[in-house]
Every structure is written in structure tokens, then in C-alpha cells.
C-alpha atoms as a PDB file:
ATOM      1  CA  UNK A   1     -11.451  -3.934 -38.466  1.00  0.00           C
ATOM      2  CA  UNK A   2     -13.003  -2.142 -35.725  1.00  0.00           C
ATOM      3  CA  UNK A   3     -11.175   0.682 -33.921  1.00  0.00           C
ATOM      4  CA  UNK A   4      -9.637   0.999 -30.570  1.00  0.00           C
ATOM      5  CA  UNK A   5      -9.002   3.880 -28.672  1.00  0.00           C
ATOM      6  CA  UNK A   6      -5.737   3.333 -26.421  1.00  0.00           C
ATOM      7  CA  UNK A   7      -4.520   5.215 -23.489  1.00  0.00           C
ATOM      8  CA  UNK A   8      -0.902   5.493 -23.911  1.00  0.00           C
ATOM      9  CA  UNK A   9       2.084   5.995 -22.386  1.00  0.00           C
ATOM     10  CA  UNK A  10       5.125   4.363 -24.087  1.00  0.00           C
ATOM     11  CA  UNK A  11       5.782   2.298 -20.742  1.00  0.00           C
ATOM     12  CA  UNK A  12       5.789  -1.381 -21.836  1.00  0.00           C
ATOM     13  CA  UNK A  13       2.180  -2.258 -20.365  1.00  0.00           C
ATOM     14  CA  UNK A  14       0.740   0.061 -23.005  1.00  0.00           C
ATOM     15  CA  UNK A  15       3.298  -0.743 -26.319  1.00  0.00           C
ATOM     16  CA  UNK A  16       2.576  -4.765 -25.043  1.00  0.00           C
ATOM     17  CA  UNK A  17      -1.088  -4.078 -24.453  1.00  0.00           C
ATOM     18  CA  UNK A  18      -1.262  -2.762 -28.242  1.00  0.00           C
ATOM     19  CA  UNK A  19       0.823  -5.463 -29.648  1.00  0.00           C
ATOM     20  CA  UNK A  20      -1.782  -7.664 -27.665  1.00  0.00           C
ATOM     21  CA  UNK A  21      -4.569  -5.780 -29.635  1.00  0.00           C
ATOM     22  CA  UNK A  22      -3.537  -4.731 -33.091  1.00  0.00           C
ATOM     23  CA  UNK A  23      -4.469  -8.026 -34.202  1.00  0.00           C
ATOM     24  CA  UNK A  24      -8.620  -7.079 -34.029  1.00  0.00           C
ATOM     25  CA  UNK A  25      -8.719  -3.685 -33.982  1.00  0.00           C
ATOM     26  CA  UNK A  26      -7.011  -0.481 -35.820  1.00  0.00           C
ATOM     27  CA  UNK A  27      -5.323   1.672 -33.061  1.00  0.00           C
ATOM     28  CA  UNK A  28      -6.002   5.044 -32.026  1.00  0.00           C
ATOM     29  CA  UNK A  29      -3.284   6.449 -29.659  1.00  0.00           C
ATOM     30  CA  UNK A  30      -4.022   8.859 -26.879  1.00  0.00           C
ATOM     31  CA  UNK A  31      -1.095  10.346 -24.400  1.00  0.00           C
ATOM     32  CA  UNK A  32      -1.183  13.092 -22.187  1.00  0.00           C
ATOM     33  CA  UNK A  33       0.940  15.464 -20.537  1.00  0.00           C
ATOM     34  CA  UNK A  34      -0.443  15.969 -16.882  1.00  0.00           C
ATOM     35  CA  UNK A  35       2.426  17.653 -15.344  1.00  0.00           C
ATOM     36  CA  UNK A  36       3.745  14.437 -14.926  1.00  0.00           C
ATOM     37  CA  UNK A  37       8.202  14.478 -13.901  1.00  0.00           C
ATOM     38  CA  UNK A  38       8.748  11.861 -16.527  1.00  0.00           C
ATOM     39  CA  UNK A  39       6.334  13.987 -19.142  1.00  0.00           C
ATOM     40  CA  UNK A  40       8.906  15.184 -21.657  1.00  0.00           C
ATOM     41  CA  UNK A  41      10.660  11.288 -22.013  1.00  0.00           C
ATOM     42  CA  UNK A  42       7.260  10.004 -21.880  1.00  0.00           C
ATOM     43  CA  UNK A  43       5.864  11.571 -24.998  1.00  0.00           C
ATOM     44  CA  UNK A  44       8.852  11.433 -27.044  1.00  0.00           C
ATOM     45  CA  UNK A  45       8.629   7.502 -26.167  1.00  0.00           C
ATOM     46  CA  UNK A  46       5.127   7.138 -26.820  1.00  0.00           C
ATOM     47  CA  UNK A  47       5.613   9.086 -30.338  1.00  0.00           C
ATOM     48  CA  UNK A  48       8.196   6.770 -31.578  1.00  0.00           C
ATOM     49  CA  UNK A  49       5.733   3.776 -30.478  1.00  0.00           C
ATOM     50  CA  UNK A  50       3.059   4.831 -31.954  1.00  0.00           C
ATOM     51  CA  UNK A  51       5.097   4.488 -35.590  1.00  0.00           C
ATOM     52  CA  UNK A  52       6.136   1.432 -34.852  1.00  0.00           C
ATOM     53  CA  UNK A  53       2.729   0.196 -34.061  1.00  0.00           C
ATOM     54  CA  UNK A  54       1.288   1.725 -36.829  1.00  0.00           C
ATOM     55  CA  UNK A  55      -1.389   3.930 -35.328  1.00  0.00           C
ATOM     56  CA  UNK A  56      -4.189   5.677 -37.312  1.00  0.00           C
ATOM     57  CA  UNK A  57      -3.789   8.178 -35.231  1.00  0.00           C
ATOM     58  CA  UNK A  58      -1.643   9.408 -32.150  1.00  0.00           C
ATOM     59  CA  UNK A  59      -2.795  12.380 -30.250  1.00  0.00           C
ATOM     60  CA  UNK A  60      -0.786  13.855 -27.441  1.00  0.00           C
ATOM     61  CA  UNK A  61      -3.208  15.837 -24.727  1.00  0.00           C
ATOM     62  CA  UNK A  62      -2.099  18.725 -22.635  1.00  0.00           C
ATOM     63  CA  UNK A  63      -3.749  18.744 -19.775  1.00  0.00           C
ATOM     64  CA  UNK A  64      -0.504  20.422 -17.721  1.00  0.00           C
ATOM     65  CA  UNK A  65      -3.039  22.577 -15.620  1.00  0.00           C
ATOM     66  CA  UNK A  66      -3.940  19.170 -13.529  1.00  0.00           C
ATOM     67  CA  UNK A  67      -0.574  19.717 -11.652  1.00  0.00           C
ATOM     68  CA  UNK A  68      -2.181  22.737  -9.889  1.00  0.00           C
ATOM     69  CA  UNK A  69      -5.227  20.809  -9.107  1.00  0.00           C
ATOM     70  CA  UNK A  70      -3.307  18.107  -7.974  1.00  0.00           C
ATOM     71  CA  UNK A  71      -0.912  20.439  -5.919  1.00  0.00           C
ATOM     72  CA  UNK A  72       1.039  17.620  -3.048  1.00  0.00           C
ATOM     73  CA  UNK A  73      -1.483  15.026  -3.380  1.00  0.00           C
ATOM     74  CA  UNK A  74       1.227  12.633  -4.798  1.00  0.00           C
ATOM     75  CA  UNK A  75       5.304  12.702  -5.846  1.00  0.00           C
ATOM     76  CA  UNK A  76       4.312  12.244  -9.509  1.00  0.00           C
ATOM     77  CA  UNK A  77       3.265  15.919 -10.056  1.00  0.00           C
ATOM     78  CA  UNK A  78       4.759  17.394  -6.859  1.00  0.00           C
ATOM     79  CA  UNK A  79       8.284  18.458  -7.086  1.00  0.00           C
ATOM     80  CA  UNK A  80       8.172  17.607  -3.124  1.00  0.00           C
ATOM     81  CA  UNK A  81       9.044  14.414  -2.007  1.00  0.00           C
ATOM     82  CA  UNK A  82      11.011  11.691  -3.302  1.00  0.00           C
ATOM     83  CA  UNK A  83       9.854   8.610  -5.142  1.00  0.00           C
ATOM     84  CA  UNK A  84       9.560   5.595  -3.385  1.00  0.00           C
ATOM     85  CA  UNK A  85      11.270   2.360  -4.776  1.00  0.00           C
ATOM     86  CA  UNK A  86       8.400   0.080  -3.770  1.00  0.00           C
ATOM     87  CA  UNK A  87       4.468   0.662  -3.645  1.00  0.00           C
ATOM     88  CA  UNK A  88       3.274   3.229  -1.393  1.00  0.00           C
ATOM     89  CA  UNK A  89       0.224   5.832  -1.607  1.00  0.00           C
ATOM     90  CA  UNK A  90       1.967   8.593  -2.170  1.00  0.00           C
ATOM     91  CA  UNK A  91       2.600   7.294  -5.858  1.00  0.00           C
ATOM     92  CA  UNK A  92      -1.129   7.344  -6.601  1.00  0.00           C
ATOM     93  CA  UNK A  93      -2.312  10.417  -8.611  1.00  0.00           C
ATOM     94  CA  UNK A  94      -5.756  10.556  -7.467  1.00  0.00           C
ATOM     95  CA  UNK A  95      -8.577   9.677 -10.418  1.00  0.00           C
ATOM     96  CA  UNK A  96      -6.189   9.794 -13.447  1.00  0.00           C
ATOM     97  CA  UNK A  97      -7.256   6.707 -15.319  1.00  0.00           C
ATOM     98  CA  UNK A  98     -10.852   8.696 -14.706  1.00  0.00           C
ATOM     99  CA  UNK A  99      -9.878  11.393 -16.798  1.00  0.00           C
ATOM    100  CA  UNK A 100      -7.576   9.655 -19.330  1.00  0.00           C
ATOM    101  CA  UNK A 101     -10.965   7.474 -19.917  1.00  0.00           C
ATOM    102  CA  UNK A 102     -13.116   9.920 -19.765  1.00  0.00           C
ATOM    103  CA  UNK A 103     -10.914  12.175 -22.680  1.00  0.00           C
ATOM    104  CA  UNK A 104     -10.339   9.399 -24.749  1.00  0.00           C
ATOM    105  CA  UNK A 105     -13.636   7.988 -24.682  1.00  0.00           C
ATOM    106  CA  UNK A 106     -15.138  10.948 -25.769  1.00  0.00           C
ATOM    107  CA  UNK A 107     -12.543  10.542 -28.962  1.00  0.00           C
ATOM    108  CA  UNK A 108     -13.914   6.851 -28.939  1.00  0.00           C
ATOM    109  CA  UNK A 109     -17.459   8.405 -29.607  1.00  0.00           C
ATOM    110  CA  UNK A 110     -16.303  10.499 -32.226  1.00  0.00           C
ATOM    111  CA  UNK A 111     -14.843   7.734 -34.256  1.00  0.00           C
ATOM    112  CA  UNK A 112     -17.060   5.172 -33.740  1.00  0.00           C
ATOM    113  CA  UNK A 113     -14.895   3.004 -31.824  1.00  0.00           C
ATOM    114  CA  UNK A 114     -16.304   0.188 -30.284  1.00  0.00           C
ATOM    115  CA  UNK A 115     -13.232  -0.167 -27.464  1.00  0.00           C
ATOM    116  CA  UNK A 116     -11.514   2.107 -25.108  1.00  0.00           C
ATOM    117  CA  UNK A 117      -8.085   0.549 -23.392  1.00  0.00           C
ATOM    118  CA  UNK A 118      -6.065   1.190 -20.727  1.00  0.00           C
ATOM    119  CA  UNK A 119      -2.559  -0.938 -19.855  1.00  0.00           C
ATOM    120  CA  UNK A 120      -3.862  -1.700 -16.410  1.00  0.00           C
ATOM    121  CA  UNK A 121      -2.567  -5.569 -15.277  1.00  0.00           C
ATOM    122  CA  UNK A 122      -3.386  -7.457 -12.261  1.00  0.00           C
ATOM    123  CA  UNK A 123      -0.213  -5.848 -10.460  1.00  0.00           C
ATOM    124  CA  UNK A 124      -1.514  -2.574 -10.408  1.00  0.00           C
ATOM    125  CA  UNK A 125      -3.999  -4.303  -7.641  1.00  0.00           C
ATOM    126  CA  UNK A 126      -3.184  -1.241  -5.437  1.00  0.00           C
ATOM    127  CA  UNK A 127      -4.402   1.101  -7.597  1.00  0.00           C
ATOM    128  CA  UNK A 128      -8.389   1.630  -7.466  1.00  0.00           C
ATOM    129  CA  UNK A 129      -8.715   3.203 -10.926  1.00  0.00           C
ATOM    130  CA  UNK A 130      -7.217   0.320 -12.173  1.00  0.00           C
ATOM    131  CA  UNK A 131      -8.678  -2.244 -10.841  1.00  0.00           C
ATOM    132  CA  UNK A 132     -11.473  -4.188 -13.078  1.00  0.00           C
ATOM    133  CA  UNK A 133     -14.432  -3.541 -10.774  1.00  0.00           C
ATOM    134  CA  UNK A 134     -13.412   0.557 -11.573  1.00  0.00           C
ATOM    135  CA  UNK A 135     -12.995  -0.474 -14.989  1.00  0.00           C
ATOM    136  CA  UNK A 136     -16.873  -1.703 -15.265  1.00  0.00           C
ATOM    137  CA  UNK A 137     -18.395   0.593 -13.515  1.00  0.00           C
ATOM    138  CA  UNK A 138     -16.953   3.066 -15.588  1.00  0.00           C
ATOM    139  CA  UNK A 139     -18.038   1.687 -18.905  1.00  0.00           C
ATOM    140  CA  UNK A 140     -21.658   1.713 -17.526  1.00  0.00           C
ATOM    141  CA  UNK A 141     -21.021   5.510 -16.984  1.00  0.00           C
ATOM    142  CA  UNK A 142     -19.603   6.364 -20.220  1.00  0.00           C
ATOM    143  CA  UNK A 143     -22.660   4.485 -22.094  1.00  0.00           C
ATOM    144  CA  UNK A 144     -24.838   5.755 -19.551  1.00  0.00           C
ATOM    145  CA  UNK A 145     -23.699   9.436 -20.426  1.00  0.00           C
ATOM    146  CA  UNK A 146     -24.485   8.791 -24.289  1.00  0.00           C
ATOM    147  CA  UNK A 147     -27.421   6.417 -24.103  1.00  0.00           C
ATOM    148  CA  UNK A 148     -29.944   8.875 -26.017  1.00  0.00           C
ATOM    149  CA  UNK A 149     -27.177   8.362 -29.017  1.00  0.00           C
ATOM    150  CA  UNK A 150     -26.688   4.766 -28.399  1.00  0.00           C
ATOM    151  CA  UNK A 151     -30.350   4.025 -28.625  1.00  0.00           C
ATOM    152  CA  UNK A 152     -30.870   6.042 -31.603  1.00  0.00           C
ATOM    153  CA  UNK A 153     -27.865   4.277 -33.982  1.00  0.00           C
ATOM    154  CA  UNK A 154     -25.720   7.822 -33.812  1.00  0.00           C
ATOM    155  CA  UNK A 155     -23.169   6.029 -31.145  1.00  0.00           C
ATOM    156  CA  UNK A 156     -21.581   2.893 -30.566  1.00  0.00           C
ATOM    157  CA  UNK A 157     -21.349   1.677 -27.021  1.00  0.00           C
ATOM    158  CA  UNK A 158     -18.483   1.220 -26.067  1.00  0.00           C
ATOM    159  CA  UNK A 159     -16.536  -1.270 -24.133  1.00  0.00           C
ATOM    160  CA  UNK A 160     -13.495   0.110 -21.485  1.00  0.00           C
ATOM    161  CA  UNK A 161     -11.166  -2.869 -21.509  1.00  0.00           C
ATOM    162  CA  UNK A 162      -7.654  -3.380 -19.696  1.00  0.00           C
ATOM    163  CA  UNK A 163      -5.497  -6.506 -19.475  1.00  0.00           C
ATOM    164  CA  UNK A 164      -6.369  -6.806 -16.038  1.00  0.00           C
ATOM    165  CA  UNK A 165      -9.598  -7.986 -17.273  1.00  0.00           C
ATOM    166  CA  UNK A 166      -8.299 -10.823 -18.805  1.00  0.00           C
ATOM    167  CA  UNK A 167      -6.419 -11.582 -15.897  1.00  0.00           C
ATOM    168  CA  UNK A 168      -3.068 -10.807 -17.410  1.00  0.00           C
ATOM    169  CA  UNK A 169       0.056  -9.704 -15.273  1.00  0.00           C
ATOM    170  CA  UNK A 170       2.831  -7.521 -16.365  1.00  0.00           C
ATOM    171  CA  UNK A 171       4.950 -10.365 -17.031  1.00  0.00           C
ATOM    172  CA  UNK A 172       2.378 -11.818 -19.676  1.00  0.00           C
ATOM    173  CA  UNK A 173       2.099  -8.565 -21.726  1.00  0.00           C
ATOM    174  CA  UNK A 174       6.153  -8.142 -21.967  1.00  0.00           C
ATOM    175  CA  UNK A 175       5.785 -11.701 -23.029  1.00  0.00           C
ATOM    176  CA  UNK A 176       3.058 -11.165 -25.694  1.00  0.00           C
ATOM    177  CA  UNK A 177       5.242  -7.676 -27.038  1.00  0.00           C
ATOM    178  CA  UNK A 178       8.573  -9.168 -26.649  1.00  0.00           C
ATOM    179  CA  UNK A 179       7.603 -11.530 -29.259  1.00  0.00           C
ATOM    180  CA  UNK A 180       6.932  -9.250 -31.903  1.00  0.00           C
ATOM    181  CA  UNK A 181       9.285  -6.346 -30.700  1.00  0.00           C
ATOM    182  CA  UNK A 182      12.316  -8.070 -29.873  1.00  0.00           C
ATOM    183  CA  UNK A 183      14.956  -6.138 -28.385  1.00  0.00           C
ATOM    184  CA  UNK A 184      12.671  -2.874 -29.405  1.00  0.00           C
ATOM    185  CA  UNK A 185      10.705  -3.188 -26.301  1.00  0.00           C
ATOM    186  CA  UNK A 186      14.045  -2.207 -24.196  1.00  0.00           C
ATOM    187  CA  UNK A 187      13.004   1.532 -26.011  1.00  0.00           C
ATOM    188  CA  UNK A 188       9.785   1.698 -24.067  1.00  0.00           C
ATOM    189  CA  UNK A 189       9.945   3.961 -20.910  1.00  0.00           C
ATOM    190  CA  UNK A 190       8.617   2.633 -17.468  1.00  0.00           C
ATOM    191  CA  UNK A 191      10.809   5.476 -15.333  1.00  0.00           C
ATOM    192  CA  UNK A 192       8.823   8.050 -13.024  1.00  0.00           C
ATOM    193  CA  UNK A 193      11.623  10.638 -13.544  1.00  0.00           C
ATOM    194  CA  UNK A 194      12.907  12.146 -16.972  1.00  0.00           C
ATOM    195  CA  UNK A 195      15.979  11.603 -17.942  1.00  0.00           C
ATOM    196  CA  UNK A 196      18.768   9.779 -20.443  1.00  0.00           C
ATOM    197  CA  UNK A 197      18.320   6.646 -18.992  1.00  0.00           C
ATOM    198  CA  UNK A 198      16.070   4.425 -16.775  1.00  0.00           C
ATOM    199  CA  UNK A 199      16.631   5.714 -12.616  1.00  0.00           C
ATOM    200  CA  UNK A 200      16.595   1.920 -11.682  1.00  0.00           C
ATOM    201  CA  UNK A 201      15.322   2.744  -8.403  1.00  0.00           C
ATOM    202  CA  UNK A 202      11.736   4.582  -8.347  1.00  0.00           C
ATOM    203  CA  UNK A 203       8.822   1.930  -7.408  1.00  0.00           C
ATOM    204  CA  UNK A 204       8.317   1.744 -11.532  1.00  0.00           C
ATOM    205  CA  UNK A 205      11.862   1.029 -12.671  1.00  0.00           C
ATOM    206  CA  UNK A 206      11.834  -2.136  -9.713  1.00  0.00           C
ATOM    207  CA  UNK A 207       8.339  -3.301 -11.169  1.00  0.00           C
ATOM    208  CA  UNK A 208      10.458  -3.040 -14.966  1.00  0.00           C
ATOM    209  CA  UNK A 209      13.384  -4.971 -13.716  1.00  0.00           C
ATOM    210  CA  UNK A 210      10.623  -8.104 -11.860  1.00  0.00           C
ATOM    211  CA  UNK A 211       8.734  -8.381 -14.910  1.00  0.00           C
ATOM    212  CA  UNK A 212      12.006  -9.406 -17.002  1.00  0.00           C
ATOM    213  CA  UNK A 213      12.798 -11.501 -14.192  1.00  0.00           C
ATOM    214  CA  UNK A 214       9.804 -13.460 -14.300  1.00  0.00           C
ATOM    215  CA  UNK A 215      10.247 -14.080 -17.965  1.00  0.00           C
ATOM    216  CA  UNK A 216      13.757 -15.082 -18.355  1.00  0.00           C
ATOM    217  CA  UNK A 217      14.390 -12.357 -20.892  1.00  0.00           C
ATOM    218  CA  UNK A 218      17.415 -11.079 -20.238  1.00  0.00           C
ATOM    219  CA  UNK A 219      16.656  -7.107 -18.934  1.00  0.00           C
ATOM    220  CA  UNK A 220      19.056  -4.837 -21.522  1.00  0.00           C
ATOM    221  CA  UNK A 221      17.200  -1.876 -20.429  1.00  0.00           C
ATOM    222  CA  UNK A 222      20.340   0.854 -19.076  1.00  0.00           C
ATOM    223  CA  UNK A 223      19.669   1.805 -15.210  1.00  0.00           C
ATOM    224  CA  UNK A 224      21.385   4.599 -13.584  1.00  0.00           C
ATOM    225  CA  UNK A 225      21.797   2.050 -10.687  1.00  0.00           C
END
């Protein structure tokens, strides 16, 4: 099979995303640690994940330094500032999907992987790096950047894919993972904030708790509130 390079966080877009794609391609897990509050649940989520789904590989990327670049640009890596429980700007960490991409596509190069992916869904419409017409334009840059190998056979092009290009909400990918997971998928973390269980109030936790809604699967998930 061909191989995929997967951004991922252990939330359940990602682990559904995968169980959406193991079916084609071999996976080849990528997290990161971006100074992040939820960083430390995150990864040891997205570790157990990534043996459940099999990976070839699962690489975890410390890139902790982008908390002083991003400084009190947003409440994800500021400790200023609370979370919001519902969408608002201050919940956007400016360009991240740009450098998750850009890292794991270079790792996509290496192993001549034909796909780079990204759990983006049509409800992250108010994010711009998630969005497909950022998702495009960023494949043509990553090709672009490593055209002389392409054209010469020593690269694969590569495609940057994301469920939001095949039109797929949040809802559809819990449907697609709950199927093979089961009551697994309740062990994937959504939460902005670390801790022993799920806040049940951040913007992320409410977007959880609509998704199971919309399916009729009965949330087991444990909320603080």
C-alpha cells in the first residue's frame, strides 16, 4: 500500500480520520508538542492511538519554543485568558496547520509518501488553515518547493488531503471510527486543557459533546461539568 503521513493529535477527528484511511494507505503518525495547555494529555493520547491503529511509525515533535513566538496571540499557548466555550478568535493559533504540514511533509518526502493528512472537517469553517482552499494552495507549495526532485523521479508529489475535502463533518468521521473503535473512541482526547478528565466546557469539549449528539451515540466520554 502506499503511505500516508498523518498529522495527529489523539482528538477524535484525527483517530476517525485514520480509521477513515488505513484502509489504502500504511500510516505514518506525526504529533507535536507546541506549548500547547492540553500538550502532556495530548501525547500520551495520541501514543496509545497510534498502537491501536497500527502505525509504521509515530513520531512526537517538540517544537515547545513556538509558545514564545506565539507569546498572547491566542489562549491555547498563553497562560492568559480563559478558554471560551464557543468559537471565538482568540482560540486560533495563528499558521499551525502551516507548520504541522510543512514538518510532516518534509517526513512525507523522505518516505516516499504519496499523502499528507490533516483531521480538518467542514466545522472547522472558521479556521483559515483549515479550510480546503488553504489546503490546495498549500500542496501546490510543498510540490512547488521540491519540483527539481519531482521531475527527476527522486520525489513523489504529494497530495495534502483533509476530510474537509471530501466534504465530511465531524459527525461523519466519529461515525466512520465509531464503527471500528467502539466504545474505544471515548479514549480519544478533544479537551483544550490537561487534565484527568474531559473540562466539558472549553469551545472543544462543546464541539465533542454536538458531534455525539448528531449521531445518536450515546456520549460516555467523563466531563468535569
Amino acid at each position: 500500500m502506499n503511505k500516508c503521513v498523518v498529522v495527529f493529535s489523539g482528538g477524535i477527528d484525527s483517530v476517525c480520520m485514520c480509521i477513515h484511511l488505513k484502509k489504502k494507505y500504511n500510516l505514518y503518525g506525526i504529533s507535536f508538542t507546541y506549548g500547547q495547555r492540553a500538550s502532556r494529555k495530548e501525547i500520551l493520547v495520541a501514543k496509545k492511538f497510534s498502537r491501536i491503529l497500527d502505525f509504521e511509525d509515530h513520531k512526537i515533535i517538540d517544537i515547545e519554543f513556538m509558545k514564545d513566538i506565539y507569546n498572547k496571540t491566542n489562549v491555547l499557548t498563553s497562560t492568559e485568558g480563559n478558554v471560551p466555550d464557543k468559537f471565538n478568535y482568540s482560540v486560533v493559533v495563528p499558521i499551525r496547520n502551516a507548520i504541522f504540514l510543512s514538518i510532516a511533509s518534509a517526513w512525507a518526502f523522505r518516505l516516499d509518501a504519496t499523502i499528507v493528512a490533516y483531521g480538518a472537517h467542514k466545522d472547522d469553517i472558521n479556521y483559515p488553515d483549515c479550510r480546503p482552499e488553504f489546503a490546495q494552495k498549500f500542496e501546490e507549495a510543498m510540490n512547488q518547493a521540491e519540483l527539481d526532485g519531482i521531475e527527476s523521479g527522486l520525489r513523489k508529489k504529494i497530495t495534502i488531503w483533509s476530510p474537509f475535502k471530501s466534504n465530511f463533518a465531524k459527525s461523519d468521521l466519529l461515525l466512520k471510527g465509531h464503527v471500528d473503535l467502539k466504545d474505544i473512541i471515548f479514549d480519544t482526547w478533544s479537551c483544550y486543557n490537561n487534565g484527568k478528565f474531559h473540562c466539558g466546557k472549553c469551545e472543544s469539549c462543546n464541539n465533542r459533546k454536538d458531534a455525539f449528539a448528531k449521531t445518536n451515540i450515546i456520549d460516555k466520554t467523563k466531563y468535569m461539568c
